[in-house]
Protein backbone atom coordinates (compact mmCIF):
# COMPACT_ATOMS: atom_id res chain seq x y z
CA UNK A 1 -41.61 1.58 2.39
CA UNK A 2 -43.00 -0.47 4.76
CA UNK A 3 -41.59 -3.63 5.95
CA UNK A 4 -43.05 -6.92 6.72
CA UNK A 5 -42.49 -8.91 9.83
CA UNK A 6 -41.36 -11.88 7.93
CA UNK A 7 -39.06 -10.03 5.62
CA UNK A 8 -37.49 -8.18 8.59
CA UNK A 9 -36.99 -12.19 9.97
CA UNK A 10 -35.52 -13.52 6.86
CA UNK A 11 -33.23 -10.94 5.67
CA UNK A 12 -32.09 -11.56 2.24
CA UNK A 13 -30.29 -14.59 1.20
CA UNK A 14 -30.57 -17.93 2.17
CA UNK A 15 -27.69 -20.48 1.64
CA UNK A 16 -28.97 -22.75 -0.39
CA UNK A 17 -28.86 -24.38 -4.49
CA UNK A 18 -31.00 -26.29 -10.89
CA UNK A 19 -31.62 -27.26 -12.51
CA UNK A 20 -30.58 -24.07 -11.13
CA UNK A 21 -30.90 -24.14 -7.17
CA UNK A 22 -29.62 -21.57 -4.90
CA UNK A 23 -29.90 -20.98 -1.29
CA UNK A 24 -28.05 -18.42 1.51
CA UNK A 25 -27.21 -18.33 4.77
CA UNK A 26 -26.90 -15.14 6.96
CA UNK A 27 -25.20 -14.55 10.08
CA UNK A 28 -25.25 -11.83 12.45
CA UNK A 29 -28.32 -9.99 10.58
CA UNK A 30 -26.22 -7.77 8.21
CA UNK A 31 -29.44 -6.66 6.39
CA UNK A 32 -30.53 -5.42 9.74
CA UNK A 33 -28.04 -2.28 8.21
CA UNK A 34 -29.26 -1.98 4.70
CA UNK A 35 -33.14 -1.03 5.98
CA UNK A 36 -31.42 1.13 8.60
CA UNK A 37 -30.20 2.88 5.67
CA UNK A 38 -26.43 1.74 5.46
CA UNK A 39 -25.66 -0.44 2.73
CA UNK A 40 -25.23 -3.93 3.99
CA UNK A 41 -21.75 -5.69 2.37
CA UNK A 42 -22.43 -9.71 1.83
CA UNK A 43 -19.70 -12.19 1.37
CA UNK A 44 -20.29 -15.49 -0.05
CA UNK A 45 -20.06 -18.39 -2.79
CA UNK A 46 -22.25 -18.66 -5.34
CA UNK A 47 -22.46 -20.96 -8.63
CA UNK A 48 -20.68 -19.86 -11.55
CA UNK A 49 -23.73 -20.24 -13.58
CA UNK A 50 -24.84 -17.02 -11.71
CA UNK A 51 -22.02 -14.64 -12.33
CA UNK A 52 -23.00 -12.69 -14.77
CA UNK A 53 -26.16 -12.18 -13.19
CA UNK A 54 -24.93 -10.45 -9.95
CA UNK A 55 -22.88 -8.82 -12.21
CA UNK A 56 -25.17 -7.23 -14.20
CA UNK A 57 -25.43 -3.62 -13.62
CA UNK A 58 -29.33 -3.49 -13.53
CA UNK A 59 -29.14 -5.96 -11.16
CA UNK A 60 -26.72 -4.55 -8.68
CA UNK A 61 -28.60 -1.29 -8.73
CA UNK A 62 -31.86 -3.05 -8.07
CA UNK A 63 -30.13 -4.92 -4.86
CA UNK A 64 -28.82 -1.35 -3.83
CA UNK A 65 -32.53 0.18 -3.78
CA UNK A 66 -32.41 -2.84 -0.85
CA UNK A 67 -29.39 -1.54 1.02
CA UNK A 68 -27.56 -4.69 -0.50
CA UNK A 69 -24.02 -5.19 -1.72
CA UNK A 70 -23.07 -8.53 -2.51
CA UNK A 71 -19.51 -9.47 -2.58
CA UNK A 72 -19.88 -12.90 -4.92
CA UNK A 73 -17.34 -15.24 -5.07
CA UNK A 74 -17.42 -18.58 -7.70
CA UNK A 75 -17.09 -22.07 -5.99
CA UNK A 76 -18.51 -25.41 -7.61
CA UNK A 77 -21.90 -25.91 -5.16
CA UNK A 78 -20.88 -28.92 -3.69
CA UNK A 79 -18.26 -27.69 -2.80
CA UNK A 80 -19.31 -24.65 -0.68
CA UNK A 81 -21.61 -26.99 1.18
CA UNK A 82 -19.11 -29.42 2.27
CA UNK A 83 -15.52 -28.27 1.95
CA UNK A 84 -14.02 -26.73 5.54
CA UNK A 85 -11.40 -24.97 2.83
CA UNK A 86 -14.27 -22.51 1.44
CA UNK A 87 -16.47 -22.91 5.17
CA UNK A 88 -14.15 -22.17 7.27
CA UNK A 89 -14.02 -18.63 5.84
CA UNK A 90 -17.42 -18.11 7.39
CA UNK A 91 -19.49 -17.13 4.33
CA UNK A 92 -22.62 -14.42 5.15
CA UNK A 93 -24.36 -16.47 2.57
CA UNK A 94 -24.16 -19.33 -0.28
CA UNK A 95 -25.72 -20.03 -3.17
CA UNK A 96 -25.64 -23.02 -5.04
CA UNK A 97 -28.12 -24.69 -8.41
CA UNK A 98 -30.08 -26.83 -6.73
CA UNK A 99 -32.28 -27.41 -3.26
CA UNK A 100 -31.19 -30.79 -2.81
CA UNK A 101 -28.11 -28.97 -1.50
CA UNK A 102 -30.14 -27.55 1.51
CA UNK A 103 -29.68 -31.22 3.10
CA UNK A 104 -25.85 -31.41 2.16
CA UNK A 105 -25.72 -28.45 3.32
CA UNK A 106 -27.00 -29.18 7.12
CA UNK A 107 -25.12 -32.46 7.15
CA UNK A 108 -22.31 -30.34 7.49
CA UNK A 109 -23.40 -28.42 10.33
CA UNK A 110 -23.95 -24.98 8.12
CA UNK A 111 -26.78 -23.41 10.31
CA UNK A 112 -29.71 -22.29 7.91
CA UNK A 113 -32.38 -19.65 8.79
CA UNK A 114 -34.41 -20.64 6.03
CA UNK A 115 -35.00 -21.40 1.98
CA UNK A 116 -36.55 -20.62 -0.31
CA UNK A 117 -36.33 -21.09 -4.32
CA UNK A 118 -36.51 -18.22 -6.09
CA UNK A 119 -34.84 -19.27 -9.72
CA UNK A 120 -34.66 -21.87 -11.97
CA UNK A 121 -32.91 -23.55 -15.21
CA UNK A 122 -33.74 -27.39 -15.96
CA UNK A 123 -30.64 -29.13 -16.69
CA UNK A 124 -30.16 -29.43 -20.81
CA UNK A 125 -27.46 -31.57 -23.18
CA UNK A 126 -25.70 -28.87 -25.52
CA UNK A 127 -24.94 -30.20 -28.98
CA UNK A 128 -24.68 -29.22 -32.59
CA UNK A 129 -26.71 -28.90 -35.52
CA UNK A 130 -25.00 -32.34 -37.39
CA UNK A 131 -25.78 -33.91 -33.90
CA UNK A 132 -29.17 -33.08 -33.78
CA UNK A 133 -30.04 -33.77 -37.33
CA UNK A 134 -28.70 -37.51 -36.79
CA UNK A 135 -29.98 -38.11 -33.66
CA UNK A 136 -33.18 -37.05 -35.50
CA UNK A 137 -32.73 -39.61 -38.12
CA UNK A 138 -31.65 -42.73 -35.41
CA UNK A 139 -35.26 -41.21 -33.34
CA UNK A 140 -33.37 -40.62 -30.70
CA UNK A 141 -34.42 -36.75 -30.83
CA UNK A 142 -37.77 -35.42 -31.48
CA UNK A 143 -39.56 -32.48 -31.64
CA UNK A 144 -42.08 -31.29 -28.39
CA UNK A 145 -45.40 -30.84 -30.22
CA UNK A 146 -46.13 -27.79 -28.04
CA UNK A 147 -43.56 -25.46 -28.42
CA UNK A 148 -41.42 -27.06 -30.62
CA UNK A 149 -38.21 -27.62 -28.95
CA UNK A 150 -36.14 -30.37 -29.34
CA UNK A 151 -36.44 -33.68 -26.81
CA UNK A 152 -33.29 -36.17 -26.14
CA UNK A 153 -34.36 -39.91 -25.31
CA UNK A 154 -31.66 -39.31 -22.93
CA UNK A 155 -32.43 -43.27 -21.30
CA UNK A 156 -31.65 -44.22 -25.39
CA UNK A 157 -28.58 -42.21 -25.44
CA UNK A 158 -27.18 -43.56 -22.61
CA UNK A 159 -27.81 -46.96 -23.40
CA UNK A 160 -25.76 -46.47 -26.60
CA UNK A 161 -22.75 -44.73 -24.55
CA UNK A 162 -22.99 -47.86 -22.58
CA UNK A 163 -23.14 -50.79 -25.29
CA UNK A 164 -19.89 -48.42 -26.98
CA UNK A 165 -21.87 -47.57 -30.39
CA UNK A 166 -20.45 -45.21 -32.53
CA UNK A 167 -21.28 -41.54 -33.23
CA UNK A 168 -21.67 -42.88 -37.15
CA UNK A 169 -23.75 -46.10 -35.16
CA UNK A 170 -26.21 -43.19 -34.11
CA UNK A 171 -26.42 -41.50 -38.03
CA UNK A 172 -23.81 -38.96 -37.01
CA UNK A 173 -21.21 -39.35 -39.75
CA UNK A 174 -19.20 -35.87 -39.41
CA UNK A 175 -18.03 -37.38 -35.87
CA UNK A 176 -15.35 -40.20 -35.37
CA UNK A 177 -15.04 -42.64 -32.23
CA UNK A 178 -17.44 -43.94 -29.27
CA UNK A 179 -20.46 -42.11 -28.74
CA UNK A 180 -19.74 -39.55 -25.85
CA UNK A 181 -21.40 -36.86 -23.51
CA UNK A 182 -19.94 -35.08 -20.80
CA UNK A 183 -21.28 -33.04 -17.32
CA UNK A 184 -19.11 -31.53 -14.76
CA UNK A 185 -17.29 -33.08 -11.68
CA UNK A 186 -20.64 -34.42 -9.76
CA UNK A 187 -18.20 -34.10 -6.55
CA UNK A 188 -17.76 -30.65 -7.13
CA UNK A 189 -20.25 -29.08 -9.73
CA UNK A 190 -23.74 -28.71 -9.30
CA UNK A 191 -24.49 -29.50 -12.78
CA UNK A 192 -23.07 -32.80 -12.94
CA UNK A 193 -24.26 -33.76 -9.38
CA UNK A 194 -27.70 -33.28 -10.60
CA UNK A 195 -27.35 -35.51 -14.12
CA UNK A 196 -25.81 -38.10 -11.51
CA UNK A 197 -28.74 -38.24 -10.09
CA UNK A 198 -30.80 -38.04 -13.17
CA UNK A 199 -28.69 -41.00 -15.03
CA UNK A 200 -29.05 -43.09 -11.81
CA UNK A 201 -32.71 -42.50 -12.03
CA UNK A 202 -33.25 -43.62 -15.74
CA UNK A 203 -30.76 -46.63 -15.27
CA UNK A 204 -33.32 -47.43 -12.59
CA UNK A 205 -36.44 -46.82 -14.47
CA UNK A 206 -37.11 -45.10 -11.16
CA UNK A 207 -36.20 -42.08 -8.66
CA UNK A 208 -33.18 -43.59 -7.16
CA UNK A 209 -33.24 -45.02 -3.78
CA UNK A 210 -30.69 -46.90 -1.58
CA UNK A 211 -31.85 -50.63 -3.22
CA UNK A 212 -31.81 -48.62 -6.56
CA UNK A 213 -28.74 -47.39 -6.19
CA UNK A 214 -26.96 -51.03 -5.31
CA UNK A 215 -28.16 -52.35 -8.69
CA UNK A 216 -27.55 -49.79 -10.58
CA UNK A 217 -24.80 -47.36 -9.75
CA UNK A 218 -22.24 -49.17 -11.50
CA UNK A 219 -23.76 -47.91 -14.99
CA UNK A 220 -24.01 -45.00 -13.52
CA UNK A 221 -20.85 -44.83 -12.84
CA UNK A 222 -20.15 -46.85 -16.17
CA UNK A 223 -21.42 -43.35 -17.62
CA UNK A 224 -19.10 -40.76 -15.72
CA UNK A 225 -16.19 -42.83 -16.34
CA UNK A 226 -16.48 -42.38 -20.28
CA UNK A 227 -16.34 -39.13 -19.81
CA UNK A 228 -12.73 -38.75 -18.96
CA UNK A 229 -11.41 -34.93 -17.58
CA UNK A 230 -14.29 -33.49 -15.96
CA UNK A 231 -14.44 -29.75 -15.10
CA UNK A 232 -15.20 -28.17 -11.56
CA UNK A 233 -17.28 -25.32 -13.06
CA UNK A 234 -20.72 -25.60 -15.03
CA UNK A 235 -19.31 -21.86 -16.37
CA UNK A 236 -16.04 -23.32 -17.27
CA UNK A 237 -17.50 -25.97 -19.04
CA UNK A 238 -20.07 -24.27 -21.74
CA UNK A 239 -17.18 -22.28 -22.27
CA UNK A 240 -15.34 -25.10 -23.82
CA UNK A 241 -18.48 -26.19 -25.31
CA UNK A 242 -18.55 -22.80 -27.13
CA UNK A 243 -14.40 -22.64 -28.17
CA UNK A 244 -14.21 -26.16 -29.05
CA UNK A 245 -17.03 -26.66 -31.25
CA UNK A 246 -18.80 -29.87 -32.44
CA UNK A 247 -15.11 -31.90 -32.98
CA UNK A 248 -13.93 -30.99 -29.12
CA UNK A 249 -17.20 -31.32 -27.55
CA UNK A 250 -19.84 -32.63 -29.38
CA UNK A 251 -22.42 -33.35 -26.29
CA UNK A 252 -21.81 -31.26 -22.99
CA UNK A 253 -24.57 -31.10 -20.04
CA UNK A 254 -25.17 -27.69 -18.52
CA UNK A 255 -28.08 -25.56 -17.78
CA UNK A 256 -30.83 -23.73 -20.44
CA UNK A 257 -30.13 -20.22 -19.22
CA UNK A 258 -25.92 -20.53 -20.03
CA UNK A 259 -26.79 -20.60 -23.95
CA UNK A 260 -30.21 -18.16 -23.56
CA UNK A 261 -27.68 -15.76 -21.59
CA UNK A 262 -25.04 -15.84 -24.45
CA UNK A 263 -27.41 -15.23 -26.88
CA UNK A 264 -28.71 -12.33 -25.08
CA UNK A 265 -25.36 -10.71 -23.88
CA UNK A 266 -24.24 -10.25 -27.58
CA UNK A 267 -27.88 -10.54 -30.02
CA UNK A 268 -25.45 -9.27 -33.42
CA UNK A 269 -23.12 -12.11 -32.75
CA UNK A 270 -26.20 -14.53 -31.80
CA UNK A 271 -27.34 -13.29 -35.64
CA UNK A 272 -23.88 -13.93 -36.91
CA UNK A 273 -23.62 -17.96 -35.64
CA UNK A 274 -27.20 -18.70 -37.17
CA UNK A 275 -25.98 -17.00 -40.40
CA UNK A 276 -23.36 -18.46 -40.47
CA UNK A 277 -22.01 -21.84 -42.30
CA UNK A 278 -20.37 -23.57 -40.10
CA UNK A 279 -22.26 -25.88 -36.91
CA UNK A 280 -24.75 -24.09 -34.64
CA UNK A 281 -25.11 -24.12 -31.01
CA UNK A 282 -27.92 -26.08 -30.00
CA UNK A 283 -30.00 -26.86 -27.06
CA UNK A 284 -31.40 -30.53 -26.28
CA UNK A 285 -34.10 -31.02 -23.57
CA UNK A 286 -33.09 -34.54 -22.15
CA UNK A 287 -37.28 -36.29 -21.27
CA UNK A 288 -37.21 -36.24 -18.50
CA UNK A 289 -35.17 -33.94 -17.12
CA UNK A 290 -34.06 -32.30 -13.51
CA UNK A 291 -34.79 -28.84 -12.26
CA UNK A 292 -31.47 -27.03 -11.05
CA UNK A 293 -33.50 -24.80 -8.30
CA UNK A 294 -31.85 -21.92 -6.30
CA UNK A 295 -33.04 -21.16 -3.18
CA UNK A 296 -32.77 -17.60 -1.17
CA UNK A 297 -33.52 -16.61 2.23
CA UNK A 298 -33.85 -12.76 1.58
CA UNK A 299 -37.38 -13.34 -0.51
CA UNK A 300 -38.23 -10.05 -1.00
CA UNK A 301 -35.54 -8.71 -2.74
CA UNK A 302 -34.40 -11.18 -5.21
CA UNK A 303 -38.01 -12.39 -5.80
CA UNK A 304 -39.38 -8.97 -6.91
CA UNK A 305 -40.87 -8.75 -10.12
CA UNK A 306 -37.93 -6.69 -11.12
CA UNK A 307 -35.52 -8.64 -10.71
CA UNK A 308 -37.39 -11.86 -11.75
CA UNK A 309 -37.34 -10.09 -14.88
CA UNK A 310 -34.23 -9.45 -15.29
CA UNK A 311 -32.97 -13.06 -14.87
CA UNK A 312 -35.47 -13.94 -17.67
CA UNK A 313 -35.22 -11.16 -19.88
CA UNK A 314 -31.37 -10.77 -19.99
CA UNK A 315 -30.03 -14.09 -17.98
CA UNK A 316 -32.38 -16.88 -19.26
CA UNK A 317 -33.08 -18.02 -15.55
CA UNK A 318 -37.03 -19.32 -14.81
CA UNK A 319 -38.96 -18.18 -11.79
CA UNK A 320 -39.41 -20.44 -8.48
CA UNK A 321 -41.93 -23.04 -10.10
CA UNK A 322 -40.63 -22.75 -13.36
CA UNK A 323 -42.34 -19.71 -14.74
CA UNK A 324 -41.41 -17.28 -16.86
CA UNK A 325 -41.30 -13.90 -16.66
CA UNK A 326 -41.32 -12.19 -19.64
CA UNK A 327 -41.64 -12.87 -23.70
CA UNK A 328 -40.22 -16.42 -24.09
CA UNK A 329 -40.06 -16.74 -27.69
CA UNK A 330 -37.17 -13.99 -27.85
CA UNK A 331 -35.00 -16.88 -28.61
CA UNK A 332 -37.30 -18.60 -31.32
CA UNK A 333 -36.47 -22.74 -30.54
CA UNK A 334 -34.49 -22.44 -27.59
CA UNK A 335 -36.41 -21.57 -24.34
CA UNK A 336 -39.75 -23.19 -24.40
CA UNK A 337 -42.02 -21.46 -21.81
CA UNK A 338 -43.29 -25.12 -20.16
CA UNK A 339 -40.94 -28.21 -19.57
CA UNK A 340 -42.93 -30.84 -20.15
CA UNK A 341 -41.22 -34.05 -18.34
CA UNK A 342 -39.47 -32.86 -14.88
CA UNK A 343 -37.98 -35.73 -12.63
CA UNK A 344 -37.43 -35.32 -9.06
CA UNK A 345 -33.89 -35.85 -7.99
CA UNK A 346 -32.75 -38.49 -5.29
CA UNK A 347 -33.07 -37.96 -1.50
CA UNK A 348 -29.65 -36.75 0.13
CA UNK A 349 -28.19 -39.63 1.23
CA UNK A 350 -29.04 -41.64 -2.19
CA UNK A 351 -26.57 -38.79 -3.74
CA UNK A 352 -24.04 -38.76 -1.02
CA UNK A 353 -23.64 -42.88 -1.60
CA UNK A 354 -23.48 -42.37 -4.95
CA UNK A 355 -20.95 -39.16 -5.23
CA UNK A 356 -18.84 -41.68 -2.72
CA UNK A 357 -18.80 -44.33 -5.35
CA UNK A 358 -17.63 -41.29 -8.12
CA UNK A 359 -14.69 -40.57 -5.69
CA UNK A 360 -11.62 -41.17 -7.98
């Protein structure tokens, strides 16, 4: 096969992060040994959003035709961009959910080759059916006349959290208490740094900037302090979402392709749950919403149409701009195949100031 100049410059992986972003570093040109025809061994962080992924069997093979073993290890994506703890073990690559971590990532002195994104998952609110049905009735939820999928006024929503309404306030009777949703650590989880940013936004009927941010980023905050216990891990989190059910956690943020991928990984027990009688999974697209992006450095591999379609067809993850790459009514109502309202996220430093304010 031959090989490009610009592939043999890249390499594989950049070190990088969406809604989901990801994006990898290398040092000392390990692929160099993988098109020599020595499998090349990769250590590094990635999100826990993309375990199961690299995991995947089909997908391991597929980076072996590549001469490429990847030895993944989970960190929150903030966190492998700024913590000396998980740096200081000199990663070959990282790869966080979203590109805004690209900057983090060079304000502490990681050296980057280059980026690139090469998946994506916008950044959804995971409910129940009870949930939705009420925050039909209240119009806080309404369905996307193309594709049908269900949109969150997630501006509305948060404007309830913050005047302390009631789930019953909201037409949601089968829940008790203060109206409630909850994201990750934004300090150490990608997923909740980017609905930080796109709750600081909406609060500021804006993309947040520095001025923003000063009259704002108390609701903000306002927000992430209702929450209570936070986890570290988007992974850890839909978890929960999916052992605690609508009474333990009624509203949880994470990213489209955690639900699509459970569905996928088990389609008799998908069956089973919509059968079922009790409360169904559900997805919410918040308008607007936040692309999680993850960016690579080695482009060719991870960006062939192979493996593009195999983190649609089994993983739920979008393509670089948001495409799909595959059949995307597999999951009837849960994956449209456009997002219709996307918001960018906040410069660097507009999320550093406001993470430092989130510092408990």
């Amino acid at each position: 096969m031959a090989l490009s100049r610009r592939a043999f410059g890249l390499g594989l992986l950049a070190a990088a992060a969406a809604g989901t972003g990801g994006y990898l570093t290398l040092k000392d040109r390990p692929e160099f040994r993988g098109y020599l025809g020595n499998r090349a061994h990769l250590f590094g962080f990635i999100g826990g959003e993309k375990q199961a992924f690299l995991a995947d069997p089909d997908v391991v093979g597929a980076l072996g035709g590549y001469g490429l073993e990847l030895d993944a290890r989970v960190a929150g994506s903030v966190e492998m961009v700024r913590e000396p703890a998980l740096l200081t073990q000199k990663p070959q690559f990282l790869w966080p959910s979203s590109s805004i971590m690209v900057d983090l990532a060079r304000k502490n002195g990681v050296s980057i080759r280059n980026d690139q994104v090469v998946l994506n998952s916008p950044i959804v609110v995971y409910t129940w059916g009870p949930v939705v049905e009420g925050l039909k009735k209240s119009g806080l939820v309404t369905v996307a006349a193309k594709g049908g999928y269900n949109q969150l006024d997630l501006k509305a929503l948060l404007d309830a959290i913050l005047a302390g309404k009631n789930w019953s306030d909201l037409g949601i009777s089968e829940l008790y208490g203060r109206t409630r949703i909850v994201s990750t650590d934004p300090n150490r989880s990608n997923s909740g740094f980017m609905f930080a940013g796109l709750v600081l936004s909406l609060m500021s009927g804006d993309v947040a900037t520095q001025e923003l941010l000063a009259r704002h980023g108390e609701e903000a905050k306002s927000i992430f302090r209702s929450m209570g216990l936070k986890s570290s891990s988007s992974g850890k989190l839909f978890d929960q979402y999916i052992a605690g059910g609508l009474g333990a956690e009624p509203m949880v943020v994470g990213y489209e392709n955690q639900l699509v991928e459970w569905a996928l990984a088990d389609p008799a027990r998908w069956q089973r749950v919509q059968a079922g009688a009790g409360a169904k999974p559900e997805i919410l697209y918040p308008r607007p919403t936040v692309y999680s992006s993850h960016p690579l450095i080695v482009i060719d591999a991870l960006t062939s149409p192979k493996l593009q379609q195999l983190a649609w067809s089994k993983h739920g993850f979008r393509g670089p701009l948001g495409t799909v790459a595959g059949d995307a009514d597999a999951i009837a109502g849960v994956r449209p195949a456009e997002i219709e309202a996307v918001l960018p996220m906040p410069s660097a430093d507009v999320m550093l100031s406001l993470l430092s304010q989130m510092e408990i």
